[in-house]
N, C-alpha and C. Protein backbone atom coordinates (compact mmCIF):
# COMPACT_ATOMS: atom_id res chain seq x y z
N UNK A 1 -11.75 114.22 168.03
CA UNK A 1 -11.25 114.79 166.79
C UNK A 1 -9.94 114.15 166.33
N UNK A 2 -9.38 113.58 166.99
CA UNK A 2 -7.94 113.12 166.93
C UNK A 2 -8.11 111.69 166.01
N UNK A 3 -7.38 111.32 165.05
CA UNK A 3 -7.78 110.18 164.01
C UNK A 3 -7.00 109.37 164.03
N UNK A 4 -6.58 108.09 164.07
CA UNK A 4 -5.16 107.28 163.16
C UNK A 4 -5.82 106.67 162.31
N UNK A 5 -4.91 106.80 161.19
CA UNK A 5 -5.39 105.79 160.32
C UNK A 5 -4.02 105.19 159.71
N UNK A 6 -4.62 104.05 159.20
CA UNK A 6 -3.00 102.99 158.84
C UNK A 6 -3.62 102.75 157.45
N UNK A 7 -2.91 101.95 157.35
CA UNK A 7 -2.56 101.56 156.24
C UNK A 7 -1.60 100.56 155.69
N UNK A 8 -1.46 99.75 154.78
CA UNK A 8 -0.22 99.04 154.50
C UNK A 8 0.01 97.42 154.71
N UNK A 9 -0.95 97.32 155.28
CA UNK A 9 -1.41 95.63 156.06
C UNK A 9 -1.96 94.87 154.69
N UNK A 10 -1.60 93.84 154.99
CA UNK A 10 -2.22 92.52 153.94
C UNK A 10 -1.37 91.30 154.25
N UNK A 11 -1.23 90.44 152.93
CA UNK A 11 -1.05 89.40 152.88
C UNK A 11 0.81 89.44 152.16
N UNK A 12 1.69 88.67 153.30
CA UNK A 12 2.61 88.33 152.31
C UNK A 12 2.91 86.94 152.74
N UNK A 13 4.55 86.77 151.99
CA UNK A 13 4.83 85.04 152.13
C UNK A 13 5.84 85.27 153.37
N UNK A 14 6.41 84.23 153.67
CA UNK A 14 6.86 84.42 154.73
C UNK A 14 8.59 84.48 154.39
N UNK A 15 9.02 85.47 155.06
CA UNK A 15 10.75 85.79 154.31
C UNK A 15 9.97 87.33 154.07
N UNK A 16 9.22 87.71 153.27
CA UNK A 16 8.80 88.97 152.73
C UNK A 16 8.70 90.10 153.44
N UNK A 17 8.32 91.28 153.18
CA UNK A 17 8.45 92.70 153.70
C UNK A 17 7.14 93.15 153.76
N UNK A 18 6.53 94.05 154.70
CA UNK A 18 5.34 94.85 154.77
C UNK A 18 5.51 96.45 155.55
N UNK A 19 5.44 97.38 154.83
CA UNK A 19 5.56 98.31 155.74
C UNK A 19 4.33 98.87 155.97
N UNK A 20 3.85 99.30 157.40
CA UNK A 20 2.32 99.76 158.12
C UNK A 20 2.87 101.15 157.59
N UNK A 21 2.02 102.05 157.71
CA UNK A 21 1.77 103.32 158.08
C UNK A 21 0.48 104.01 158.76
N UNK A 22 0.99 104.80 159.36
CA UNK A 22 -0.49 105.61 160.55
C UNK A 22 -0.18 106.91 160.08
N UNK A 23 -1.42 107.66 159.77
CA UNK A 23 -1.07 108.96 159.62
C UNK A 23 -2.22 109.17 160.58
N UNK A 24 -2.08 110.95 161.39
CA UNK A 24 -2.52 110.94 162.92
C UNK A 24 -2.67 112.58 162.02
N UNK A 25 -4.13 112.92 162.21
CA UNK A 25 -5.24 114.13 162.47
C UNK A 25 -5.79 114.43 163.30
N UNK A 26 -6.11 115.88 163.63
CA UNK A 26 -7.00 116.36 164.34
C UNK A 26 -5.84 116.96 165.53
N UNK A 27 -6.35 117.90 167.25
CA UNK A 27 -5.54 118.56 167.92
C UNK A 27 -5.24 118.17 169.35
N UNK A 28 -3.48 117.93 168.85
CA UNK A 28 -2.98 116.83 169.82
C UNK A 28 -2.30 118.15 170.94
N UNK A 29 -1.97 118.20 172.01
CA UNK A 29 -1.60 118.96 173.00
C UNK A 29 0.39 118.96 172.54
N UNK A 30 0.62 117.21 173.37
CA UNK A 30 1.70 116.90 173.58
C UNK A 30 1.69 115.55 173.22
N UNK A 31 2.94 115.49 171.95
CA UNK A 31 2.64 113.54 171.93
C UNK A 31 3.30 112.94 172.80
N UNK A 32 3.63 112.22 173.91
CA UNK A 32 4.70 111.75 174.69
C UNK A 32 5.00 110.30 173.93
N UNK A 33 4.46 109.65 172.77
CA UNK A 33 5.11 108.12 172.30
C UNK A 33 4.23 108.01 171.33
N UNK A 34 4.46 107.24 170.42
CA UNK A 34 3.61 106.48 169.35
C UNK A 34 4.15 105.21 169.36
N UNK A 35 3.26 104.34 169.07
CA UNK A 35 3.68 103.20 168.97
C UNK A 35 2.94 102.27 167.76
N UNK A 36 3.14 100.38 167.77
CA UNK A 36 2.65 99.77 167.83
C UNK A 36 2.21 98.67 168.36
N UNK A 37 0.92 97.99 168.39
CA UNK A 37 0.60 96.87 169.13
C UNK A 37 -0.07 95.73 168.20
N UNK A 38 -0.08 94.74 168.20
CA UNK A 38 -0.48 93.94 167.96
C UNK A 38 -1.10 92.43 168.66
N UNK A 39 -2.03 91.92 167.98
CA UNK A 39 -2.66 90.94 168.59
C UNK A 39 -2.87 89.62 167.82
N UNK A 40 -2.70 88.33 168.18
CA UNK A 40 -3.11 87.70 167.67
C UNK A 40 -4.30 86.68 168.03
N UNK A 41 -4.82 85.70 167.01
CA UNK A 41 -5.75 84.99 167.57
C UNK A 41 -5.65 84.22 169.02
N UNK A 42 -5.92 84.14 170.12
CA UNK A 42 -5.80 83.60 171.29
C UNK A 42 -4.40 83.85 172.05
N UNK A 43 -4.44 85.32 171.50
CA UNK A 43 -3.10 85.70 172.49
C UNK A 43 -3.39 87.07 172.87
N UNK A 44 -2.90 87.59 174.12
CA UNK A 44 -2.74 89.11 174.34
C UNK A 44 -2.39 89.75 173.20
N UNK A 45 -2.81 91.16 173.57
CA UNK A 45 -2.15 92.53 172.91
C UNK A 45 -0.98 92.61 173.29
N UNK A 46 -0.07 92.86 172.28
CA UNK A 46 1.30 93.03 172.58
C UNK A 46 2.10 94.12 172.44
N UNK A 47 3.18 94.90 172.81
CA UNK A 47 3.14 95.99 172.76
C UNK A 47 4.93 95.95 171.29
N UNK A 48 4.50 95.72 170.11
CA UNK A 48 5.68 95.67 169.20
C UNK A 48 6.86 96.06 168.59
N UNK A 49 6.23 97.97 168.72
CA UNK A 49 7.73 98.57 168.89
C UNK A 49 6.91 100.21 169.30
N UNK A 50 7.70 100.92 169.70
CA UNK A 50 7.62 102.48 170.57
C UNK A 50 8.54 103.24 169.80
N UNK A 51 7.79 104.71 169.57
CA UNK A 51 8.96 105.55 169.87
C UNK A 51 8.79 107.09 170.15
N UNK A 52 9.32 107.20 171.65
CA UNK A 52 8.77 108.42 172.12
C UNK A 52 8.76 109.99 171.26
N UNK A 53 8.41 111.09 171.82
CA UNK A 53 8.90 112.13 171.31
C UNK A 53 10.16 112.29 171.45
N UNK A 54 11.40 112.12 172.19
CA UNK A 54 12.75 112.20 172.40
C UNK A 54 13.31 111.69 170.96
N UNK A 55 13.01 110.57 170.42
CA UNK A 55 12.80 109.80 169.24
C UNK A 55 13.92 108.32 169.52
N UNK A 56 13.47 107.80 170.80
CA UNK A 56 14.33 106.70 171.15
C UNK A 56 12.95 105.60 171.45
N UNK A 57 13.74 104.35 171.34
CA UNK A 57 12.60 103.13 170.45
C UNK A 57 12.99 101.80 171.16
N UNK A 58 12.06 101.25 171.26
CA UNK A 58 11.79 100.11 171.71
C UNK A 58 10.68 99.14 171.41
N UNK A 59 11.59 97.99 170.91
CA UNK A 59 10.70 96.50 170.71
C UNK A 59 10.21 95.45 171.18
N UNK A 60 9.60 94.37 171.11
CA UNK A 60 9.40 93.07 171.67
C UNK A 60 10.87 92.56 171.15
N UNK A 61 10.94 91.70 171.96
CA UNK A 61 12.09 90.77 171.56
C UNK A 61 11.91 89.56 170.37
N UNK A 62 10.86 89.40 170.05
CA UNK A 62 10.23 89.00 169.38
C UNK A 62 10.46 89.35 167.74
N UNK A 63 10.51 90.80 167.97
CA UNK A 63 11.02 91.63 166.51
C UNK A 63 11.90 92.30 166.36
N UNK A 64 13.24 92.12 167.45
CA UNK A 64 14.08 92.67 167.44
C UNK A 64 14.97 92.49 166.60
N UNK A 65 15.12 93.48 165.42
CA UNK A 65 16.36 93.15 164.32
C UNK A 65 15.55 92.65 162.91
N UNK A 66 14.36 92.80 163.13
CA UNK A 66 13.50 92.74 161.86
C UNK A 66 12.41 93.99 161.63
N UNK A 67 11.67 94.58 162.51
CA UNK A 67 11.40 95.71 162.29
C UNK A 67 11.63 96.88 163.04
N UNK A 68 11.19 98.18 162.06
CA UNK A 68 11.98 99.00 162.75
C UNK A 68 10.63 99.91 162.70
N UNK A 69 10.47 100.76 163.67
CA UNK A 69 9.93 101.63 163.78
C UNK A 69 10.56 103.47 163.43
N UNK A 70 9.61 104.10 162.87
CA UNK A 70 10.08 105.38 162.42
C UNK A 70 9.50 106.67 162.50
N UNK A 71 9.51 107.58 162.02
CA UNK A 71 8.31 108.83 162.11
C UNK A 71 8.62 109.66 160.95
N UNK A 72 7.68 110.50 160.80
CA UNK A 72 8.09 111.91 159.99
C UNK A 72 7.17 112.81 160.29
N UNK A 73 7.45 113.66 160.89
CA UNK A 73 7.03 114.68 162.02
C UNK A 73 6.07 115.76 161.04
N UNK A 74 6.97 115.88 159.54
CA UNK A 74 6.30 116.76 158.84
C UNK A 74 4.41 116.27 158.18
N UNK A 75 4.88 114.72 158.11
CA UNK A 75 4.06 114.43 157.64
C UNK A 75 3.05 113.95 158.67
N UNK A 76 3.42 113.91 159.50
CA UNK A 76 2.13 113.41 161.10
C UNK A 76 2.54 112.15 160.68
N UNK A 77 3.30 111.43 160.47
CA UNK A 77 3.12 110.02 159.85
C UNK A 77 3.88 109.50 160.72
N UNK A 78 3.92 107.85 161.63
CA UNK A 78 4.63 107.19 161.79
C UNK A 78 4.61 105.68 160.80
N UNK A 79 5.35 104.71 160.84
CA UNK A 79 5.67 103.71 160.50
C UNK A 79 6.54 102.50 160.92
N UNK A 80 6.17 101.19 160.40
CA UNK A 80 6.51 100.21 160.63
C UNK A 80 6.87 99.36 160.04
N UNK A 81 7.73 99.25 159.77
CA UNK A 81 8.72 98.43 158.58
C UNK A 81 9.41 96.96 159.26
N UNK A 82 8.94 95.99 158.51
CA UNK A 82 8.40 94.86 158.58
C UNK A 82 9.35 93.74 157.96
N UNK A 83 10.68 93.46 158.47
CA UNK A 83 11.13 92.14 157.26
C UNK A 83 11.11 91.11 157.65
N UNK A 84 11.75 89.84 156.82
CA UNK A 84 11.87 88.90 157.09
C UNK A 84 10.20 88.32 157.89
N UNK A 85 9.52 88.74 157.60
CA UNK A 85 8.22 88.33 158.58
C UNK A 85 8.11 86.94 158.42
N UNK A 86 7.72 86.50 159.72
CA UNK A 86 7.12 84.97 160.28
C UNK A 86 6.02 84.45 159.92
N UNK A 87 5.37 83.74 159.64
CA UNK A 87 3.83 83.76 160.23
C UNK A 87 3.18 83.79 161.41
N UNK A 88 4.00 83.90 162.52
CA UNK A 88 4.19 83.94 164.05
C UNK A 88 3.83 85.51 163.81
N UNK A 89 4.08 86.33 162.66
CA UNK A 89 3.68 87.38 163.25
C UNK A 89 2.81 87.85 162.57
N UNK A 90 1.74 87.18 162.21
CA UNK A 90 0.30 87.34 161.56
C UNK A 90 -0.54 87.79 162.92
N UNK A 91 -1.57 88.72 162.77
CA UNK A 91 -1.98 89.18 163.44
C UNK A 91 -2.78 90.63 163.23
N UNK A 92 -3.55 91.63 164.13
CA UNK A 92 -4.26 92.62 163.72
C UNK A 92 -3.14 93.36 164.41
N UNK A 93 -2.87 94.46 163.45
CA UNK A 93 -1.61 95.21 163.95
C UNK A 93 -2.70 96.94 164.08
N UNK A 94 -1.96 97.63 165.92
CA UNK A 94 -2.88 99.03 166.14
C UNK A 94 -1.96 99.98 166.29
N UNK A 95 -2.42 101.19 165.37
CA UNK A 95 -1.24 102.22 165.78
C UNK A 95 -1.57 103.17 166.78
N UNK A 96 -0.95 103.36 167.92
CA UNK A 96 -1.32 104.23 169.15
C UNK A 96 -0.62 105.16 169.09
N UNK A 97 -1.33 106.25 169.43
CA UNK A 97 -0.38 107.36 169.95
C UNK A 97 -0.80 108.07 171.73
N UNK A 98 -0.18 108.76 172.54
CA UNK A 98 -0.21 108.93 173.68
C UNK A 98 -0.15 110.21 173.85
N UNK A 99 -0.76 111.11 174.08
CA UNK A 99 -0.34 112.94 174.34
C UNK A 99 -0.63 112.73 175.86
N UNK A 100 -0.93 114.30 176.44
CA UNK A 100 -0.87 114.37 177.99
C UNK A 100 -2.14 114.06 178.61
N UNK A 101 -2.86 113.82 177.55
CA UNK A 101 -4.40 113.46 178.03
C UNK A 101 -4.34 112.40 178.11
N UNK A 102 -4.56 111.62 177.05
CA UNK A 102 -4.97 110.31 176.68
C UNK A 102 -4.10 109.44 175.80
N UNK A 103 -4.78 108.45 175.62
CA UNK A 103 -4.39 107.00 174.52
C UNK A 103 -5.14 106.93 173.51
N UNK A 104 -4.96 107.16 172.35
CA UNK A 104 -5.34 106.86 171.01
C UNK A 104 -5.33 105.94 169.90
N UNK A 105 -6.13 104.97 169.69
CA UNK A 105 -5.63 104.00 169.22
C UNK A 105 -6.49 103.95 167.99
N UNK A 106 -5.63 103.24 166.54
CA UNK A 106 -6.27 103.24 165.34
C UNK A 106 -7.50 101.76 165.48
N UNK A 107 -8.06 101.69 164.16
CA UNK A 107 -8.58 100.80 164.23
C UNK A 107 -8.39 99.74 163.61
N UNK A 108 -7.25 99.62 163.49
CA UNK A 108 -6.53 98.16 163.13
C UNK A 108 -6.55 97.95 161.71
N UNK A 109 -5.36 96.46 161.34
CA UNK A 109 -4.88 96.57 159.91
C UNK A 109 -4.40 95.13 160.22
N UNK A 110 -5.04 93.99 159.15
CA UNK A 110 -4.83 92.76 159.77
C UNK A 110 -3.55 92.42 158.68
N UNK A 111 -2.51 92.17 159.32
CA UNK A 111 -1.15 91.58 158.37
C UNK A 111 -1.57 90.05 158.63
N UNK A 112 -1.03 89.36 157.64
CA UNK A 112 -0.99 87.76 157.49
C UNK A 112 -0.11 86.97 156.66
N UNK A 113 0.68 86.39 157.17
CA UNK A 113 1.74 85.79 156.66
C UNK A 113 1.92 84.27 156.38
N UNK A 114 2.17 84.15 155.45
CA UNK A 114 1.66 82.90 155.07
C UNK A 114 2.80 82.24 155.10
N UNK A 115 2.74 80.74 154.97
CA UNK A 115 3.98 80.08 154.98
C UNK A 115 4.07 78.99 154.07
């Protein structure tokens, strides 16, 4: 019953901005983190930025100081705000969330950055 869905993914230039969004339905216990991950062609899943229920956050080093991760509790919504993007960081981007059961993961949102 539990859903993510995103949103917000496409095509920009490179320098440009994209912000994801996941909005998360259905009956969650306990969230312990939401996150995101991403993947690219012939590379691992990567784990891009976190942020627990406490509401403290963590990135790849990779995107440190360009995106930021966020929430809004009212709205079930988290997000991912995206600048200066690379084309290094083209890729299928997944929004997860974690309660006391399980791992939940959306079904992806392909960003692509062109150069």
């Amino acid at each position: 019953q539990v859903q993510l869905v995103e949103s917000g993914g496409g095509l920009v230039q490179a320098g440009g901005s994209l912000r994801l969004s996941c909005a998360v339905s259905g009956s969650i216990f306990s969230i312990a983190s939401m996150g995101w991950y991403r993947q690219a062609p012939g590379k691992e899943r990567e784990l891009v930025a976190r942020i627990t229920r406490a509401g403290s956050t963590n990135y790849a080093d990779s995107v440190k100081g360009r995106f930021t991760i966020s929430r809004d509790n009212a709205k079930n919504t988290v997000y991912l705000q995206m600048d200066s993007l690379k084309p290094e960081d083209t890729a299928v981007y997944y929004c997860t969330l974690r309660d006391s059961i399980r791992t939940y993961w959306g079904q992806g949102t392909q960003v692509t950055v062109s150069s």
